[in-house]
N, C-alpha and C. Protein backbone atom coordinates (compact mmCIF):
# COMPACT_ATOMS: atom_id res chain seq x y z
N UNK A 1 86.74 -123.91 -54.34
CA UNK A 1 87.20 -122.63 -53.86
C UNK A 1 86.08 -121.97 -53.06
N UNK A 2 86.31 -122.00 -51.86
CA UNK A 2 85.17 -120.95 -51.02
C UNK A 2 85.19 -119.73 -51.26
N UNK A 3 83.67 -119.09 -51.63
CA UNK A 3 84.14 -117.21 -51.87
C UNK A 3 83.23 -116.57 -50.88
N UNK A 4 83.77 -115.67 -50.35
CA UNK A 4 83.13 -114.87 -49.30
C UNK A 4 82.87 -113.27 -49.72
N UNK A 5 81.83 -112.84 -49.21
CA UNK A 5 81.54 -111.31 -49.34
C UNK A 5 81.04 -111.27 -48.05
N UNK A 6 80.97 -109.50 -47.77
CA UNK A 6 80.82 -109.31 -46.54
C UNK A 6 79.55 -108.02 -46.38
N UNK A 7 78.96 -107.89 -45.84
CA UNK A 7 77.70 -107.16 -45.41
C UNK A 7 78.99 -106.04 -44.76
N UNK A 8 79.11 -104.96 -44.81
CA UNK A 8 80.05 -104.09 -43.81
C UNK A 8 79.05 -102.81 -43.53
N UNK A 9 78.82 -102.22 -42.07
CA UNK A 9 78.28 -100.89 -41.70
C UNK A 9 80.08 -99.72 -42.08
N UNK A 10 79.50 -98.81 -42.29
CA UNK A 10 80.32 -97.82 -41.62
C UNK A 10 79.64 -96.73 -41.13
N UNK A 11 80.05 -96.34 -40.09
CA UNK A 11 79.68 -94.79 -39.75
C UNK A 11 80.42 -93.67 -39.76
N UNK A 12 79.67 -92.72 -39.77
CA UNK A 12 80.61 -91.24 -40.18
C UNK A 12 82.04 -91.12 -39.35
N UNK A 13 81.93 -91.82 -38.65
CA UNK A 13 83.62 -91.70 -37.78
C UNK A 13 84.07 -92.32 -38.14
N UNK A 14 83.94 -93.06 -39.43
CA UNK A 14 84.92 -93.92 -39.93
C UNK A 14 85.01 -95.16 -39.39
N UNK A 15 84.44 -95.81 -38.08
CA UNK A 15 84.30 -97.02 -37.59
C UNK A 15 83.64 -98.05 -38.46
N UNK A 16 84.65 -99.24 -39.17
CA UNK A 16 83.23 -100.11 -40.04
C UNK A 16 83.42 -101.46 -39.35
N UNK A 17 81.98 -102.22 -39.40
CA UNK A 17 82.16 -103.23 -38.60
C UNK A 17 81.61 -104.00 -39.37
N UNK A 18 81.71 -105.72 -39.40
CA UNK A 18 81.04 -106.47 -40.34
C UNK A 18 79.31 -106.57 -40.32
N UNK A 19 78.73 -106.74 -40.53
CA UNK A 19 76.99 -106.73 -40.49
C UNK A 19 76.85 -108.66 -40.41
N UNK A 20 77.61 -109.52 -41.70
CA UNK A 20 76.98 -110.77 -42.04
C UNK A 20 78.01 -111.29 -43.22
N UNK A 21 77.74 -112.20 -44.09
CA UNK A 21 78.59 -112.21 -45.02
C UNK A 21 78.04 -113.33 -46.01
N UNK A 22 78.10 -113.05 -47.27
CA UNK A 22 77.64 -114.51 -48.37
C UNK A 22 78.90 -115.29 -48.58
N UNK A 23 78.35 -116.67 -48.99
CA UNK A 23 79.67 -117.11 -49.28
C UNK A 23 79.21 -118.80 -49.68
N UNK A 24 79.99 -119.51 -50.84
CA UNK A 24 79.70 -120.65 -51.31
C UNK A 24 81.08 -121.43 -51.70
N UNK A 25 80.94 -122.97 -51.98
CA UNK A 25 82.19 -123.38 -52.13
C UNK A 25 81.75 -123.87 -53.75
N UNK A 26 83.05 -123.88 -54.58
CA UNK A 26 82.16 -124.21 -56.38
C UNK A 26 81.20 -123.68 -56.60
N UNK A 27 80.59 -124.68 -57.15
CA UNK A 27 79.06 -124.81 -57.63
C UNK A 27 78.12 -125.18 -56.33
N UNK A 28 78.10 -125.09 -55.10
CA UNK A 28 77.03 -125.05 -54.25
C UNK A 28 76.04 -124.04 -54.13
N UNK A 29 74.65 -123.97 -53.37
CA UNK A 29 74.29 -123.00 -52.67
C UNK A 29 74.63 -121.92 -52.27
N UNK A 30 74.53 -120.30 -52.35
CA UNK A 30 74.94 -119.53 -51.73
C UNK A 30 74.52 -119.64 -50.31
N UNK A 31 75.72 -119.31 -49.24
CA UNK A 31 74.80 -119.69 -47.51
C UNK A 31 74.96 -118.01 -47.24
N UNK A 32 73.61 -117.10 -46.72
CA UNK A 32 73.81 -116.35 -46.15
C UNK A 32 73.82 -116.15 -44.80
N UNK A 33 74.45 -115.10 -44.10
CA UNK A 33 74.43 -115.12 -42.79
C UNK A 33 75.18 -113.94 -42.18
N UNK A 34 74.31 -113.52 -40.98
CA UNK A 34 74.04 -111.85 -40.07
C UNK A 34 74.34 -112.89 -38.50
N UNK A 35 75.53 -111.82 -38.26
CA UNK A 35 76.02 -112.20 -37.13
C UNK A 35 74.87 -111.83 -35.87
N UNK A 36 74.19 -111.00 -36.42
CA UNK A 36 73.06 -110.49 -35.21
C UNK A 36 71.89 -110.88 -36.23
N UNK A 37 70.49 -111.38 -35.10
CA UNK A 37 69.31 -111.48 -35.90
C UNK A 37 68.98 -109.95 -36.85
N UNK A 38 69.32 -108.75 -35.79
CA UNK A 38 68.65 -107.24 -36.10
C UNK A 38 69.65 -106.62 -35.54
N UNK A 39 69.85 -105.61 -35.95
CA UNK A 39 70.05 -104.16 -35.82
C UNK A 39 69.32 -102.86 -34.73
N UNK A 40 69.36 -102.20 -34.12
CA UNK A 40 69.01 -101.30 -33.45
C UNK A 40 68.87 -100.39 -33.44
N UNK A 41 68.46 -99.11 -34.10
CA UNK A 41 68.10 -98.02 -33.89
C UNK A 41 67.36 -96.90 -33.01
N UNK A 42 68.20 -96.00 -32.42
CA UNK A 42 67.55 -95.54 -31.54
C UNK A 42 67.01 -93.95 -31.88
N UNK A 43 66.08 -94.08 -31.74
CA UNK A 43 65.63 -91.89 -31.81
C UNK A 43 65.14 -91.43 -30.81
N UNK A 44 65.72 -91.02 -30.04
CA UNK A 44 65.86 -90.03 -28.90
C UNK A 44 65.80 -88.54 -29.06
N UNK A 45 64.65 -88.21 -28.41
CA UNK A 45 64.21 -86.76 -28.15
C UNK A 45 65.01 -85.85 -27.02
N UNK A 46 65.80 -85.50 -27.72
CA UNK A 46 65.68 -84.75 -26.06
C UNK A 46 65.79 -83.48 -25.77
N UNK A 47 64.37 -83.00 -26.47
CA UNK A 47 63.72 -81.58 -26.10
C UNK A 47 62.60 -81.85 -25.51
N UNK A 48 62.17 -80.66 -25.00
CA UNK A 48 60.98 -80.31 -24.37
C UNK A 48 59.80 -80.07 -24.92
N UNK A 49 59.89 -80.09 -26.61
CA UNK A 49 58.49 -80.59 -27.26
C UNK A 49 58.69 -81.44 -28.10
N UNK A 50 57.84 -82.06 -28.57
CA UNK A 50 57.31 -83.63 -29.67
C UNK A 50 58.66 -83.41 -30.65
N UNK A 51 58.69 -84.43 -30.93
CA UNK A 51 59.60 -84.55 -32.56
C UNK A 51 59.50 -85.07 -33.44
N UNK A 52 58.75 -84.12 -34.74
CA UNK A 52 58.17 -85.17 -35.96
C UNK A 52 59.43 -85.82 -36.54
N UNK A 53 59.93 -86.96 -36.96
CA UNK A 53 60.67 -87.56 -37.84
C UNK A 53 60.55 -88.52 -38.73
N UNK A 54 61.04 -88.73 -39.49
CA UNK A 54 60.80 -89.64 -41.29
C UNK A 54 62.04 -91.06 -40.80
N UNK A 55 61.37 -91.59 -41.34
CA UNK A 55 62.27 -92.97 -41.75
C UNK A 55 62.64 -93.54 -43.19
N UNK A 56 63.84 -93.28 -43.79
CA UNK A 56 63.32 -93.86 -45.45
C UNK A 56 64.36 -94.64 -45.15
N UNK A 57 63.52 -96.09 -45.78
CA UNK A 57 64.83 -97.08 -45.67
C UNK A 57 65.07 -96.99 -47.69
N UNK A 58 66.27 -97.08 -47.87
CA UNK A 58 66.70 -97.03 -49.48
C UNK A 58 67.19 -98.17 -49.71
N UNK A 59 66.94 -99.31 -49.13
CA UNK A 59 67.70 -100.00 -50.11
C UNK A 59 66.19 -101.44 -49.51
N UNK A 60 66.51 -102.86 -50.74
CA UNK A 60 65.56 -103.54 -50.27
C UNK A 60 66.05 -104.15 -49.78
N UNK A 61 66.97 -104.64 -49.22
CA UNK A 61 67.58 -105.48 -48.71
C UNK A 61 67.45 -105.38 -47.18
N UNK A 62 67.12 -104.84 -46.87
CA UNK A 62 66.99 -104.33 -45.41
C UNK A 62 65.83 -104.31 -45.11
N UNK A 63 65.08 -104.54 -43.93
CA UNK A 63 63.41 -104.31 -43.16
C UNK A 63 63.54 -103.96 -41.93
N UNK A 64 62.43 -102.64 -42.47
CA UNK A 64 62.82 -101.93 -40.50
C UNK A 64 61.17 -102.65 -40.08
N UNK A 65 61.45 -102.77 -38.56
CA UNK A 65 60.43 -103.14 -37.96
C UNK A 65 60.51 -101.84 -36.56
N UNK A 66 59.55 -100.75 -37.20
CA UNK A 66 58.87 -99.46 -36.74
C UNK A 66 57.66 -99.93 -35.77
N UNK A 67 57.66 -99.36 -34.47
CA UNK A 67 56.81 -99.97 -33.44
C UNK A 67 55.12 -99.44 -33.62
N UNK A 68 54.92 -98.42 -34.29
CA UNK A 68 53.96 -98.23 -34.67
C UNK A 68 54.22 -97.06 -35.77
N UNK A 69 52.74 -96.53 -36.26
CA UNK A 69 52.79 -95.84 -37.88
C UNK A 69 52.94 -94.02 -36.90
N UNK A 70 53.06 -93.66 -35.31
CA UNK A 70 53.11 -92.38 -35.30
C UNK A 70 54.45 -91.65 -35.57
N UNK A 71 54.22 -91.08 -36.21
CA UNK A 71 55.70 -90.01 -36.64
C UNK A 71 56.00 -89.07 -35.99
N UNK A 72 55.82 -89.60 -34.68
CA UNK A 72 56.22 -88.56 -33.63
C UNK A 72 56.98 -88.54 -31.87
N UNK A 73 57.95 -87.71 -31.96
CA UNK A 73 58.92 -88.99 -30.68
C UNK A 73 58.19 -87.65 -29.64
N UNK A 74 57.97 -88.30 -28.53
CA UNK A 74 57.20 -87.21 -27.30
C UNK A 74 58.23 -86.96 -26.73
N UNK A 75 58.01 -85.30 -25.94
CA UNK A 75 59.35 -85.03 -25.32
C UNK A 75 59.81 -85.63 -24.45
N UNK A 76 61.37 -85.92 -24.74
CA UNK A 76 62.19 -86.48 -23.68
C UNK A 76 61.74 -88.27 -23.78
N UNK A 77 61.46 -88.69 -25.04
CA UNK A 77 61.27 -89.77 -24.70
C UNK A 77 62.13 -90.77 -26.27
N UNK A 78 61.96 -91.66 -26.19
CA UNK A 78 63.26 -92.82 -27.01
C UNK A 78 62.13 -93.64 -27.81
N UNK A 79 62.34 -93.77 -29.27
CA UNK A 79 61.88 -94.62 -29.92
C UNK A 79 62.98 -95.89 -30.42
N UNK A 80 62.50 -96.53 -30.53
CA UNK A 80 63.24 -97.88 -31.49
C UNK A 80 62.90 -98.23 -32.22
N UNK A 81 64.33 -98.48 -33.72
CA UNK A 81 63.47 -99.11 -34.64
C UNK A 81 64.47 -100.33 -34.96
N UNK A 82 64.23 -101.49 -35.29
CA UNK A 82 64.60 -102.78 -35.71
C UNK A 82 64.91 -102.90 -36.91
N UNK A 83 66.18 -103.11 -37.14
CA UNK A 83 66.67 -103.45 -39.12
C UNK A 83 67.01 -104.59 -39.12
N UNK A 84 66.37 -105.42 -39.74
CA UNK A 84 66.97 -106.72 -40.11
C UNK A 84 66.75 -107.20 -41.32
N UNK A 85 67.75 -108.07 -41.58
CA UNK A 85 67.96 -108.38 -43.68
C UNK A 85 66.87 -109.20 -43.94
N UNK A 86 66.59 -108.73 -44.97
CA UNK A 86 65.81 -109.49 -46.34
C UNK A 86 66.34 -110.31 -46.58
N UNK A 87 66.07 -111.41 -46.18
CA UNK A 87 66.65 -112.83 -46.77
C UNK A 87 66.03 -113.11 -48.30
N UNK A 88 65.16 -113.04 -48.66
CA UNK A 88 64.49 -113.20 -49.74
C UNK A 88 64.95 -112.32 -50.79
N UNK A 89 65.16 -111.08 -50.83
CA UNK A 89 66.06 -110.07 -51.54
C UNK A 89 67.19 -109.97 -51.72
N UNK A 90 67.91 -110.49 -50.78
CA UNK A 90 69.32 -110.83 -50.84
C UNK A 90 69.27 -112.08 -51.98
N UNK A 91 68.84 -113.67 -51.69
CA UNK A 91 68.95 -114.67 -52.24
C UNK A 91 68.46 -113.95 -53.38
N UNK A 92 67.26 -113.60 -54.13
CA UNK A 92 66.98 -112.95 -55.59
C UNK A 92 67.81 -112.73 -55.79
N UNK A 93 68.61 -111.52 -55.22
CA UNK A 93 69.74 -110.75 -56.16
C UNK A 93 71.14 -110.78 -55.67
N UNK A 94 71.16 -112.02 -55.62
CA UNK A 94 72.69 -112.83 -54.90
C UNK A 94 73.80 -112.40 -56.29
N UNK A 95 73.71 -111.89 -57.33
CA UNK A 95 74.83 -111.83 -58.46
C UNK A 95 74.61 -110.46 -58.06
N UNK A 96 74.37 -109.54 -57.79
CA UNK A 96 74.11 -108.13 -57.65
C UNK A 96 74.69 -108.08 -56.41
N UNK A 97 74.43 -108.67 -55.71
CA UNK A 97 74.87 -108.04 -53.83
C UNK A 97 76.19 -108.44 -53.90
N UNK A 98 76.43 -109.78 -54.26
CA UNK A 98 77.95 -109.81 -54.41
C UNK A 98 79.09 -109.39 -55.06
N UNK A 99 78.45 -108.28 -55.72
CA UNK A 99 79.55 -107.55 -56.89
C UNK A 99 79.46 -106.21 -55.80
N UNK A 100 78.85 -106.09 -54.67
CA UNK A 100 78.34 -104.62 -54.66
C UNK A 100 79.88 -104.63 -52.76
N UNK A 101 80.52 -103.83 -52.83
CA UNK A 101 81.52 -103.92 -51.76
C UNK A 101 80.43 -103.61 -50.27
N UNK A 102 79.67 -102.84 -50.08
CA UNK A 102 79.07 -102.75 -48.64
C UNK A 102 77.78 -102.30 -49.59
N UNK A 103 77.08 -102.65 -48.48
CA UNK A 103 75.03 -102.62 -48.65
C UNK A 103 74.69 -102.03 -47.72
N UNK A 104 74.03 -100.99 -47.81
CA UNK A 104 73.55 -99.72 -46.38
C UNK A 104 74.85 -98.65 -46.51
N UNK A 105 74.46 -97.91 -45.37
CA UNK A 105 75.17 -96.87 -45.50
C UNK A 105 75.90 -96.91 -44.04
């Protein structure tokens, strides 16, 4: 019997889209897999002075890759930040993620 779970985003408009999905046949290996390597985040300023902002990622399953440690977007200008899964955290807690209906927010 193949079983599948699914990584799902939603956003506040109610749009949810798949992220990735676990899934094994019997007694095999769990195979994981993210339809995209990463994720994209964008923070965009767009005032006319600096913008201090925080990043908390909450869950471990997830790794942001932040372009550097300043906490600060300059005016009128675009930061990016990179989310991509914990493969290693996921496989650990493969009986946990798969009971859990969506991971992230």
């Amino acid at each position: 019997m193949l079983r599948n779970y699914r990584f799902i985003h939603s956003f506040t408009d109610g749009i949810i889209c798949q992220l990735g999905k676990i899934s094994r046949r019997d007694d095999e290996e769990w195979t994981v897999k993210f339809e995209q390597e990463y994720r994209t985040i964008s923070i965009e300023n767009l005032l006319d002075s600096p913008l201090d902002y925080e990043i908390v990622n909450d869950t471990v399953y997830f790794e942001l890759d932040i372009p550097d440690d300043d906490k600060r977007a300059s005016p009128r200008s675009k930061r990016v930040v990179n989310v991509r899964p914990n493969y290693k955290a996921i496989i650990d807690n493969i009986e946990s993620v798969r009971r859990v209906r969506k991971i992230g927010k």
